[in-house]
C-alpha atoms as a PDB file:
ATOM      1  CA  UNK A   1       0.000   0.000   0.000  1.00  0.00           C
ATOM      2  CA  UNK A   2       1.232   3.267  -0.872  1.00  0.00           C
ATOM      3  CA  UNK A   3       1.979   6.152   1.715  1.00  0.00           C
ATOM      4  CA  UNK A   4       0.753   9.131   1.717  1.00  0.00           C
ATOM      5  CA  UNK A   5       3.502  10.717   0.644  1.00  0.00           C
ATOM      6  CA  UNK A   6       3.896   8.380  -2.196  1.00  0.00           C
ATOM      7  CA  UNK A   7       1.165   9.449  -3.827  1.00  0.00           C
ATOM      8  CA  UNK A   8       2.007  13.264  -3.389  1.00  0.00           C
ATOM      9  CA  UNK A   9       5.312  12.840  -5.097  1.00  0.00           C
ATOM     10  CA  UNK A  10       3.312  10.799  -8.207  1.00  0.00           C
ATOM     11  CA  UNK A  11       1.072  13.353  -8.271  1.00  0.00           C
ATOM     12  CA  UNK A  12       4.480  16.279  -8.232  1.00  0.00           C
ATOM     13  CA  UNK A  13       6.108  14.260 -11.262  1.00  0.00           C
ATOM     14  CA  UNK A  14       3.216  14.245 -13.498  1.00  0.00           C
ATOM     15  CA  UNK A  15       3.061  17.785 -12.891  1.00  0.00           C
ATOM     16  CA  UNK A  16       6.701  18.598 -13.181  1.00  0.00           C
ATOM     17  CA  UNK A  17       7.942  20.792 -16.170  1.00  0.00           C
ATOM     18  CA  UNK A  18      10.652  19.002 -16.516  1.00  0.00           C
ATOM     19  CA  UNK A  19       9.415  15.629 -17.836  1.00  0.00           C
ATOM     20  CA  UNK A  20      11.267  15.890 -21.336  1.00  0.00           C
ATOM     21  CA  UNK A  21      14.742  16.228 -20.173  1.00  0.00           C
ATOM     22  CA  UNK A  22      14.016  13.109 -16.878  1.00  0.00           C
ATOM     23  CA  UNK A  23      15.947  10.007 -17.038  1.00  0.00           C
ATOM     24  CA  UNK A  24      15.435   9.174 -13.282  1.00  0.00           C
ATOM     25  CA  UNK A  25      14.142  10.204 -10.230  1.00  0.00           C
ATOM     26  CA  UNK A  26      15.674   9.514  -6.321  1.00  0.00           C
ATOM     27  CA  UNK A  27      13.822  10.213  -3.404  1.00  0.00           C
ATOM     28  CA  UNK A  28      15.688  10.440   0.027  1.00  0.00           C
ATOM     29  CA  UNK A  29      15.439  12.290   3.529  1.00  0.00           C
ATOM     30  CA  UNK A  30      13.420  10.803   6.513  1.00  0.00           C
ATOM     31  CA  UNK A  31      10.644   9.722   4.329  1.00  0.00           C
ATOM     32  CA  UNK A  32      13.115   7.074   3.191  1.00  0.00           C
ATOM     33  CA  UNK A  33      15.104   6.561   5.959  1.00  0.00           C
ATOM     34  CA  UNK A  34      12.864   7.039   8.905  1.00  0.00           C
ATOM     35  CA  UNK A  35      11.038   9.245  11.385  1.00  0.00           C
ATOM     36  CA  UNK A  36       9.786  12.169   9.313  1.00  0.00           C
ATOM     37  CA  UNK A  37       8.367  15.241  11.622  1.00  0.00           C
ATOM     38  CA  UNK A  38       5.856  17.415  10.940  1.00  0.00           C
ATOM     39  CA  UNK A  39       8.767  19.956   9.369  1.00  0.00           C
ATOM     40  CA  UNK A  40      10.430  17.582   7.156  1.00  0.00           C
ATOM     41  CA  UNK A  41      10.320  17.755   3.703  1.00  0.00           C
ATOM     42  CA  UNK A  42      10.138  15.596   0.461  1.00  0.00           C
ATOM     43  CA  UNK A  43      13.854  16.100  -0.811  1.00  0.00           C
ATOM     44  CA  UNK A  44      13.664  14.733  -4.567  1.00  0.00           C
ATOM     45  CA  UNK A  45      16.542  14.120  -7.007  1.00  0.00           C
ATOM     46  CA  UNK A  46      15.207  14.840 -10.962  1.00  0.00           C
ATOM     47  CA  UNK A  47      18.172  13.359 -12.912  1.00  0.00           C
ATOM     48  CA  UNK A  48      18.237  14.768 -15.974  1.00  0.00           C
ATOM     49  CA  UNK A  49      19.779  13.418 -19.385  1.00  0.00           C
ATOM     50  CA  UNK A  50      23.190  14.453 -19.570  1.00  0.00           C
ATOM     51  CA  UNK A  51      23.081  16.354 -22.676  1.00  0.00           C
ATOM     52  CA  UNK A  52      21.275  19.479 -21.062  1.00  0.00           C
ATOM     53  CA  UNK A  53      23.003  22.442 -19.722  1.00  0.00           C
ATOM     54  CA  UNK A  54      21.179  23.576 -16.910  1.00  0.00           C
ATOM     55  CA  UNK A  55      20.903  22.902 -13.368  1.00  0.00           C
ATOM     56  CA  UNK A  56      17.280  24.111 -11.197  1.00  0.00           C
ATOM     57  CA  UNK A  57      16.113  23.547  -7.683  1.00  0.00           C
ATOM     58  CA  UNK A  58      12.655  24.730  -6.457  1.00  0.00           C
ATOM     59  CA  UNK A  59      10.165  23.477  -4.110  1.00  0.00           C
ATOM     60  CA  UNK A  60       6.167  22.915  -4.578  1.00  0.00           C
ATOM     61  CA  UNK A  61       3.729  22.487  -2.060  1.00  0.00           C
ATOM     62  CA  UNK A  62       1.086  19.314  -2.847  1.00  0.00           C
ATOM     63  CA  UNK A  63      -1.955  18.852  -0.723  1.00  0.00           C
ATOM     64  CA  UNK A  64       0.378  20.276   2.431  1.00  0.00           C
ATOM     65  CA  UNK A  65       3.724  18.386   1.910  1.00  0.00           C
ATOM     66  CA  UNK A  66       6.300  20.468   0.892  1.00  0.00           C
ATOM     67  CA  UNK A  67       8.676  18.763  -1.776  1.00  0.00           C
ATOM     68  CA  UNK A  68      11.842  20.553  -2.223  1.00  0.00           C
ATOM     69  CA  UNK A  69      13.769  19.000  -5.910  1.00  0.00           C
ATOM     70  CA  UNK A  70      17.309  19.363  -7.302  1.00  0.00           C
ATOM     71  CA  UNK A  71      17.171  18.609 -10.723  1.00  0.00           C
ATOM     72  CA  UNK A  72      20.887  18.175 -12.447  1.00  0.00           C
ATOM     73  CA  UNK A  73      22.597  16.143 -15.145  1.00  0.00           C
ATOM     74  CA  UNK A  74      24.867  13.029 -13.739  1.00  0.00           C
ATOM     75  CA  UNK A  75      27.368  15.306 -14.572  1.00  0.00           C
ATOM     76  CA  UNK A  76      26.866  17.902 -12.080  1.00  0.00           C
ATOM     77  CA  UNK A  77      25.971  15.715  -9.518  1.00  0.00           C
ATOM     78  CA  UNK A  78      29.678  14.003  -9.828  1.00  0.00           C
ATOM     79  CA  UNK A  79      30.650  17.381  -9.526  1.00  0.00           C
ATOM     80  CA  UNK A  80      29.080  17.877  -6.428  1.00  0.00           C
ATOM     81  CA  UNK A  81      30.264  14.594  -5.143  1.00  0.00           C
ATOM     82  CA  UNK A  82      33.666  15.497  -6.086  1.00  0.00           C
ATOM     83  CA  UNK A  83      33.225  19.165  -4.162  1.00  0.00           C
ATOM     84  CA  UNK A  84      31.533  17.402  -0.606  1.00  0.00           C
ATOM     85  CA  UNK A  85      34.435  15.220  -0.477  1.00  0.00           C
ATOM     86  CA  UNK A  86      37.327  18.055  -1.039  1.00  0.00           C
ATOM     87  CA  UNK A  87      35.349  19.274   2.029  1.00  0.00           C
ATOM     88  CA  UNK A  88      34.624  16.434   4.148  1.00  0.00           C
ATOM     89  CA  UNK A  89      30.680  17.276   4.087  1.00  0.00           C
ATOM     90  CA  UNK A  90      28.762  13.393   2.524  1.00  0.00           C
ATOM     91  CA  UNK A  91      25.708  15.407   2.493  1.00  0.00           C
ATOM     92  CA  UNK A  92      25.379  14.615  -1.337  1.00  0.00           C
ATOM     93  CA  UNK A  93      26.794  11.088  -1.202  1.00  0.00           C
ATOM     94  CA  UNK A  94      24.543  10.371   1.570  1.00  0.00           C
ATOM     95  CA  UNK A  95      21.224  11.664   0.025  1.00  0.00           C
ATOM     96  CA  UNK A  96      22.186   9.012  -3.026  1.00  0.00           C
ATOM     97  CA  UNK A  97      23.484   6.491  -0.709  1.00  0.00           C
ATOM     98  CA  UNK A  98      20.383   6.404   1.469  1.00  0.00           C
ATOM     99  CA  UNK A  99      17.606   7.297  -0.987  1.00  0.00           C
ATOM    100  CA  UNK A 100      15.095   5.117  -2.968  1.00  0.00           C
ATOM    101  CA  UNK A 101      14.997   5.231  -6.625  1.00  0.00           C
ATOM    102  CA  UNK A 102      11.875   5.530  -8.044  1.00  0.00           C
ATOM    103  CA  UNK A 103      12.449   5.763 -11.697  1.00  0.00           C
ATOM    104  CA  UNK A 104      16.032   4.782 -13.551  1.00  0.00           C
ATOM    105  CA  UNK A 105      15.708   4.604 -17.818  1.00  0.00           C
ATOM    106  CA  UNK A 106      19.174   4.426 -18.423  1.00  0.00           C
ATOM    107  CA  UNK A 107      20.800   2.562 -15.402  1.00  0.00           C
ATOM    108  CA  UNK A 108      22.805   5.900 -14.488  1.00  0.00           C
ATOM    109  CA  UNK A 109      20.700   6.790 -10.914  1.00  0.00           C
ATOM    110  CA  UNK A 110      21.757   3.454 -10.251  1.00  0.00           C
ATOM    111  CA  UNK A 111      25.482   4.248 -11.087  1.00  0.00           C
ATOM    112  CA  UNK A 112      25.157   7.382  -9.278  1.00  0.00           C
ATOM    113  CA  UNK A 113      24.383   5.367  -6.172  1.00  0.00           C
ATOM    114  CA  UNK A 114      26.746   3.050  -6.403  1.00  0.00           C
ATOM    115  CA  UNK A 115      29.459   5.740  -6.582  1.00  0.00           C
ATOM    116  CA  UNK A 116      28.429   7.724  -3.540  1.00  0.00           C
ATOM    117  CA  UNK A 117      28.392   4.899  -1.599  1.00  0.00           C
ATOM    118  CA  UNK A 118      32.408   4.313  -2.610  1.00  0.00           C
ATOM    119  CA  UNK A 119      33.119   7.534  -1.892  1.00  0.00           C
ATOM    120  CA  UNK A 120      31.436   7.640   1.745  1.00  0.00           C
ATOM    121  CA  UNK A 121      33.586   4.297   2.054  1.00  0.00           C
ATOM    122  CA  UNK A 122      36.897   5.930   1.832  1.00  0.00           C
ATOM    123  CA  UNK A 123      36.592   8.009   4.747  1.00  0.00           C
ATOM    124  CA  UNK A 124      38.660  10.924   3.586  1.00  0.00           C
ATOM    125  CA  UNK A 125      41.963   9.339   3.669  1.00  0.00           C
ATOM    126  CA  UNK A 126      43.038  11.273   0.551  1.00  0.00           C
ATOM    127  CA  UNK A 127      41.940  14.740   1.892  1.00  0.00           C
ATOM    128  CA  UNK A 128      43.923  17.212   3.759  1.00  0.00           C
ATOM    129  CA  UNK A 129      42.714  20.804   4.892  1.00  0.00           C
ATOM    130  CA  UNK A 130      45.854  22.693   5.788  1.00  0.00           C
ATOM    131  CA  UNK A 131      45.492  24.732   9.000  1.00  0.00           C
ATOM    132  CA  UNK A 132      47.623  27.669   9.913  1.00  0.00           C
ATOM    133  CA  UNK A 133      49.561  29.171  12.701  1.00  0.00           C
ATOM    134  CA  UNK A 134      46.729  31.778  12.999  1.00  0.00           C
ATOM    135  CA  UNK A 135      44.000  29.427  13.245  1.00  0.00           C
ATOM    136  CA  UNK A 136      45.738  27.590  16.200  1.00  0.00           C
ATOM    137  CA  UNK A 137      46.236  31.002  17.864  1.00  0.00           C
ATOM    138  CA  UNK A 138      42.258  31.833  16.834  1.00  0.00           C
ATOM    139  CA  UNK A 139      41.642  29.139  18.705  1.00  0.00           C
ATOM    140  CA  UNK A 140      43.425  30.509  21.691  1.00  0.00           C
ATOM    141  CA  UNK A 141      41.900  33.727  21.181  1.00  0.00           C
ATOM    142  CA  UNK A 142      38.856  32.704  21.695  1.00  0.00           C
ATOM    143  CA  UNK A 143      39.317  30.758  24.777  1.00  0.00           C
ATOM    144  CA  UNK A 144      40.594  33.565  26.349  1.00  0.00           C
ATOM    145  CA  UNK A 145      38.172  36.120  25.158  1.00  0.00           C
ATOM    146  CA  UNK A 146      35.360  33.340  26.637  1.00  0.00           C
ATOM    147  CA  UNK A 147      37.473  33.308  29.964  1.00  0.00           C
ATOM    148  CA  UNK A 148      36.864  37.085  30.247  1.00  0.00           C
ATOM    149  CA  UNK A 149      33.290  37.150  29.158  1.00  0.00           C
ATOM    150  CA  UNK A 150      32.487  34.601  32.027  1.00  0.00           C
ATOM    151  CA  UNK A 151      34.502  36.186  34.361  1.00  0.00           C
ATOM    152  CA  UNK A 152      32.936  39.671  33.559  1.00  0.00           C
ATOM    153  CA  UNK A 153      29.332  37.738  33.470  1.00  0.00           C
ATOM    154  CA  UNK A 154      28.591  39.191  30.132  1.00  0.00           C
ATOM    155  CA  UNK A 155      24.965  38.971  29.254  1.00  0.00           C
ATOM    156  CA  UNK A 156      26.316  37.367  25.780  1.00  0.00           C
ATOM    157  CA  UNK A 157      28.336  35.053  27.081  1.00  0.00           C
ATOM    158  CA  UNK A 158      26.082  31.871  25.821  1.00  0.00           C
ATOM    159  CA  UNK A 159      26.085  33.501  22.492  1.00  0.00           C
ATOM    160  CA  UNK A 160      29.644  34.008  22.122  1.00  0.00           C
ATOM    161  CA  UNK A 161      30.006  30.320  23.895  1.00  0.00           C
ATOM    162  CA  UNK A 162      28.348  28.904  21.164  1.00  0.00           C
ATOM    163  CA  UNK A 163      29.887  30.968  18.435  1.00  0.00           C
ATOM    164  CA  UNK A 164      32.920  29.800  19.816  1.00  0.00           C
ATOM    165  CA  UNK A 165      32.146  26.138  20.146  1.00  0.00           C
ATOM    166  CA  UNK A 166      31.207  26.311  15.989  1.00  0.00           C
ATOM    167  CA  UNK A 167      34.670  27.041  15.468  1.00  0.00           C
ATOM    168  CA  UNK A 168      35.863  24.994  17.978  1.00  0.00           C
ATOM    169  CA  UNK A 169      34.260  21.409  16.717  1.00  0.00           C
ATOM    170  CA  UNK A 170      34.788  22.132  13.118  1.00  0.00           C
ATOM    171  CA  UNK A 171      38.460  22.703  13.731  1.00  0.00           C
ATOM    172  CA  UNK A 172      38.466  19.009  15.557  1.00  0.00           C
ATOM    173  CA  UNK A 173      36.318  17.575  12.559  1.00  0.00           C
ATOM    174  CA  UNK A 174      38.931  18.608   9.888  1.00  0.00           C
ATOM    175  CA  UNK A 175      41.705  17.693  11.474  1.00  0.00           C
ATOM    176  CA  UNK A 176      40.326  13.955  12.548  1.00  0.00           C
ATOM    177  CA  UNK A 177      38.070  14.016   8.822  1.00  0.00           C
ATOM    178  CA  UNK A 178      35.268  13.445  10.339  1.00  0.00           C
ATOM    179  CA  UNK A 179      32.127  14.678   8.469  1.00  0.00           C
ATOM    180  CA  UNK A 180      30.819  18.126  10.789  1.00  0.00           C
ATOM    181  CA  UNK A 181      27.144  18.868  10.736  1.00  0.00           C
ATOM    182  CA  UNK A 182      25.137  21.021  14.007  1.00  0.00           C
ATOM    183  CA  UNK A 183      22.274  19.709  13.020  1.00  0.00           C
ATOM    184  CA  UNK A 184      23.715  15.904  13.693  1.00  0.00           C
ATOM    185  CA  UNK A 185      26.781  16.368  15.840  1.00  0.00           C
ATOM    186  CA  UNK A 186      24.644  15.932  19.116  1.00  0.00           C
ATOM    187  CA  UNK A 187      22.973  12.286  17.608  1.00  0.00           C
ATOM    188  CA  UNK A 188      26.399  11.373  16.391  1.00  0.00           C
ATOM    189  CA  UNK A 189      27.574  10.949  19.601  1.00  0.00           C
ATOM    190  CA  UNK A 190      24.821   9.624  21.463  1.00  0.00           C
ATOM    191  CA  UNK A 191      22.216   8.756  19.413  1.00  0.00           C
ATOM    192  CA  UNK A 192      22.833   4.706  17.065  1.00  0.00           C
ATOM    193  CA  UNK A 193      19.322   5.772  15.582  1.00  0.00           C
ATOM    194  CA  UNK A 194      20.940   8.779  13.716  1.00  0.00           C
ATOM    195  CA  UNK A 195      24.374   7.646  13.217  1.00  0.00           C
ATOM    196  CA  UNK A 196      22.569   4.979  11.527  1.00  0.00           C
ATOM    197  CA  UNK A 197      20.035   7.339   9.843  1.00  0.00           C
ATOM    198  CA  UNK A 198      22.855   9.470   8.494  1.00  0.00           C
ATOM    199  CA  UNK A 199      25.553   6.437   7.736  1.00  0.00           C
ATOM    200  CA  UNK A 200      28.190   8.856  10.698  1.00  0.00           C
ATOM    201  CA  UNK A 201      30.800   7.117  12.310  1.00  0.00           C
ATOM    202  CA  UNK A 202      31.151   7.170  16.717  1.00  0.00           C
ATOM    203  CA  UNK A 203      33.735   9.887  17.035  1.00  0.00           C
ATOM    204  CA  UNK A 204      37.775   8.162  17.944  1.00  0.00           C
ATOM    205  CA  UNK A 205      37.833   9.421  21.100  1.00  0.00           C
ATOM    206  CA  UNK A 206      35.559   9.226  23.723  1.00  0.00           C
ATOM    207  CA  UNK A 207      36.740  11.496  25.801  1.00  0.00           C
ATOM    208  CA  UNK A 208      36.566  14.426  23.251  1.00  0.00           C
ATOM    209  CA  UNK A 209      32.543  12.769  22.775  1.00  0.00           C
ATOM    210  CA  UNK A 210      31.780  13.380  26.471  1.00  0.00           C
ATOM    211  CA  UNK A 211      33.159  16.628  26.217  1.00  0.00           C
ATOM    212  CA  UNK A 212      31.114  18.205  23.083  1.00  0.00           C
ATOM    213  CA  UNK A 213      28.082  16.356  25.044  1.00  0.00           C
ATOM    214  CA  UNK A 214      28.834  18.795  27.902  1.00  0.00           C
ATOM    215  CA  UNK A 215      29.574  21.769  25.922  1.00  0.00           C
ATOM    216  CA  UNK A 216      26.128  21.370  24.344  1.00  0.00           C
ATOM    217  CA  UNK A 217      23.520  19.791  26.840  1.00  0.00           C
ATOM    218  CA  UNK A 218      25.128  21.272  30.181  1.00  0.00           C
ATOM    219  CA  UNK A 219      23.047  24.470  31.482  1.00  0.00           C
ATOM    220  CA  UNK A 220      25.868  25.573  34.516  1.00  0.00           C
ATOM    221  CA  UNK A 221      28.350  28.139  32.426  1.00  0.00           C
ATOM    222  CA  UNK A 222      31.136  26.956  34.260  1.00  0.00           C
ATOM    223  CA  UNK A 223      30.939  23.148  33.573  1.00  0.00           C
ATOM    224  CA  UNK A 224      30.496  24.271  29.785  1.00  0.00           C
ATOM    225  CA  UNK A 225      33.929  26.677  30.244  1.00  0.00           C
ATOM    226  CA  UNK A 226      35.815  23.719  31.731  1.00  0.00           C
ATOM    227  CA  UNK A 227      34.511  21.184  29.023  1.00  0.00           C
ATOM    228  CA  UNK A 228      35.537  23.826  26.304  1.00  0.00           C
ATOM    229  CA  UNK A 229      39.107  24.440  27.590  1.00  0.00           C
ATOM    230  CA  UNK A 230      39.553  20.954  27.630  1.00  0.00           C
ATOM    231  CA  UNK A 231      38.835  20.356  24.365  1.00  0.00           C
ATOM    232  CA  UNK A 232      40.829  23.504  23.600  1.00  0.00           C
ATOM    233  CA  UNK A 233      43.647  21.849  25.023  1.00  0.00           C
ATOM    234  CA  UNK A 234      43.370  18.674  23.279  1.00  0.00           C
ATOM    235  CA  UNK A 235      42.380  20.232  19.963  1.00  0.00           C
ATOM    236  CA  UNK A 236      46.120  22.599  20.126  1.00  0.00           C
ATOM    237  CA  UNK A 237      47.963  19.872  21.326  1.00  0.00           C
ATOM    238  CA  UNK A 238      46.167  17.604  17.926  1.00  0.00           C
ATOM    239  CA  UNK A 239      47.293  20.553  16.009  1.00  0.00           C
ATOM    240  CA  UNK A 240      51.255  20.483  17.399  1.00  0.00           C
ATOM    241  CA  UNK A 241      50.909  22.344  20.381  1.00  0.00           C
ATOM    242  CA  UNK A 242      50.608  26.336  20.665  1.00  0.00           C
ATOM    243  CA  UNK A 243      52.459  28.800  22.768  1.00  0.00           C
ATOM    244  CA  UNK A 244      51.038  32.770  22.937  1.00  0.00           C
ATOM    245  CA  UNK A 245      54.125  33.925  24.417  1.00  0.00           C
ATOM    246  CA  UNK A 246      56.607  32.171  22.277  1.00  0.00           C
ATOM    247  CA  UNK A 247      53.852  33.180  18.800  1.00  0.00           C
ATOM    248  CA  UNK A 248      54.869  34.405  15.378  1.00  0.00           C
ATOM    249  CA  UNK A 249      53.743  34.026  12.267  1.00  0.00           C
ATOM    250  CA  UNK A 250      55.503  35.584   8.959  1.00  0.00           C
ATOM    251  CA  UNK A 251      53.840  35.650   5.682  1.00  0.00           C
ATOM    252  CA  UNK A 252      54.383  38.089   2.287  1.00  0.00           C
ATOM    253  CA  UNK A 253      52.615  41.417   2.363  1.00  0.00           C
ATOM    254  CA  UNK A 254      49.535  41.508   0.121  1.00  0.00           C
ATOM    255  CA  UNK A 255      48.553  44.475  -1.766  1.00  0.00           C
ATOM    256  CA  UNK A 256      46.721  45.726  -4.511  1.00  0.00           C
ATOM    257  CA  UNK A 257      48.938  47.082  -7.650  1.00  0.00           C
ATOM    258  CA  UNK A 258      47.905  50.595  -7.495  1.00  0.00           C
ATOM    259  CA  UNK A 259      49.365  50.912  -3.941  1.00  0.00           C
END
């Protein structure tokens, strides 16, 4: 028996402008994989022959479900693939890896699939996102500009906490290339359900997991502070180590031609 949104999205493709140029259609997001809430969307792949030259995403609303599509020749989408995994973010590869196909006339939605799924397989090993000096002493900046703000008690200081904490865990994720999402990072490290949902990995060190778990969940300012320069700690001493009063950093001057 079909669900209900089945039969919204066969109502959205016989509608859909693009019907000439289709050659297959995927369908992923928690419809597919599980546990839809009352804000989730349709997401809906429209692959498109590979001859055209155009690339559109839009969204429609059918009898209250909103259905948001991404319509693209193979080629662009191995473009995309190729992008997400230059920057550690399977977003793409996981909406092909997870998703259903629905319609396939030439076997290539099929290929598609395949080939995210051997990409999210490889784990990164072949990427590297250089660092700098500066961004090990950003991240000491901001420690110490949180250290003041709490000792101060700045009204701000959750919003600069968690400003600061963005910075913080993405810094971690690229240099362990491990996949960095807010919307997930929470479930990845306590939730099987969405490490599962999303195909994520249990972060290497569980120590670091406890840690973020504080940073987020914890309501007392000063367990958060303690949690965060602990992770500071570990997250300099991951990146070689860092000094303030031993610092420098020498690079050319930069200037515009007229100057």
């Amino acid at each position: 028996m079909m669900e209900t949104w089945e039969y919204v999205l066969k109502k959205f493709l016989n509608e859909i402008h693009l019907r000439d140029d289709l050659v297959g259609v995927l369908v992923c997001g928690s419809y597919v994989t599980g546990n839809p809430s009352k804000h989730s969307d349709l997401d809906v792949h429209l692959i498109l022959a590979d001859t055209v030259e155009y690339r559109e995403r839009g969204n429609r609303r059918i009898d209250g479900l909103l259905i948001e599509y991404f319509a693209n020749p193979p080629k662009q989408i191995r473009q995309y693939f190729k992008e997400d995994y230059q920057s550690i973010d399977p977003m793409s590869h996981t909406q092909f890896a997870t998703g259903r196909i629905l319609q396939d006339a030439t076997g290539v939605v099929a290929k598609l699939k395949e080939e995210a799924e051997e990409m999210l397989k490889q784990k990164y090993n072949d990427v590297t996102i250089p660092l700098s000096p500066i961004h090990a002493y950003a991240i000491w900046d901001k420690l110490d500009d949180l250290q003041d703000a709490y000792e101060i008690h700045r009204e701000d200081f959750d919003f600069i906490f968690y400003t600061n904490l963005d910075f913080l865990l993405s810094t971690y994720m690229k240099l362990i290339k491990h996949p960095y999402n807010t919307k997930t990072i929470c479930g990845k490290i306590t939730n099987e359900n969405v490490r599962r949902k999303y195909l994520l990995e249990e972060l290497p060190d569980k120590q670091v997991s406890e840690l973020i778990h504080q940073c987020i969940t914890s309501r007392d300012q000063k367990m958060r502070l303690d949690a965060y320069q602990s992770l500071t700690k570990i997250i300099l001493d991951l990146m070689g180590g860092f000094d303030i009063e031993t610092f420098t950093f020498r690079s050319d001057c930069q200037m515009d031609a007229d100057v």
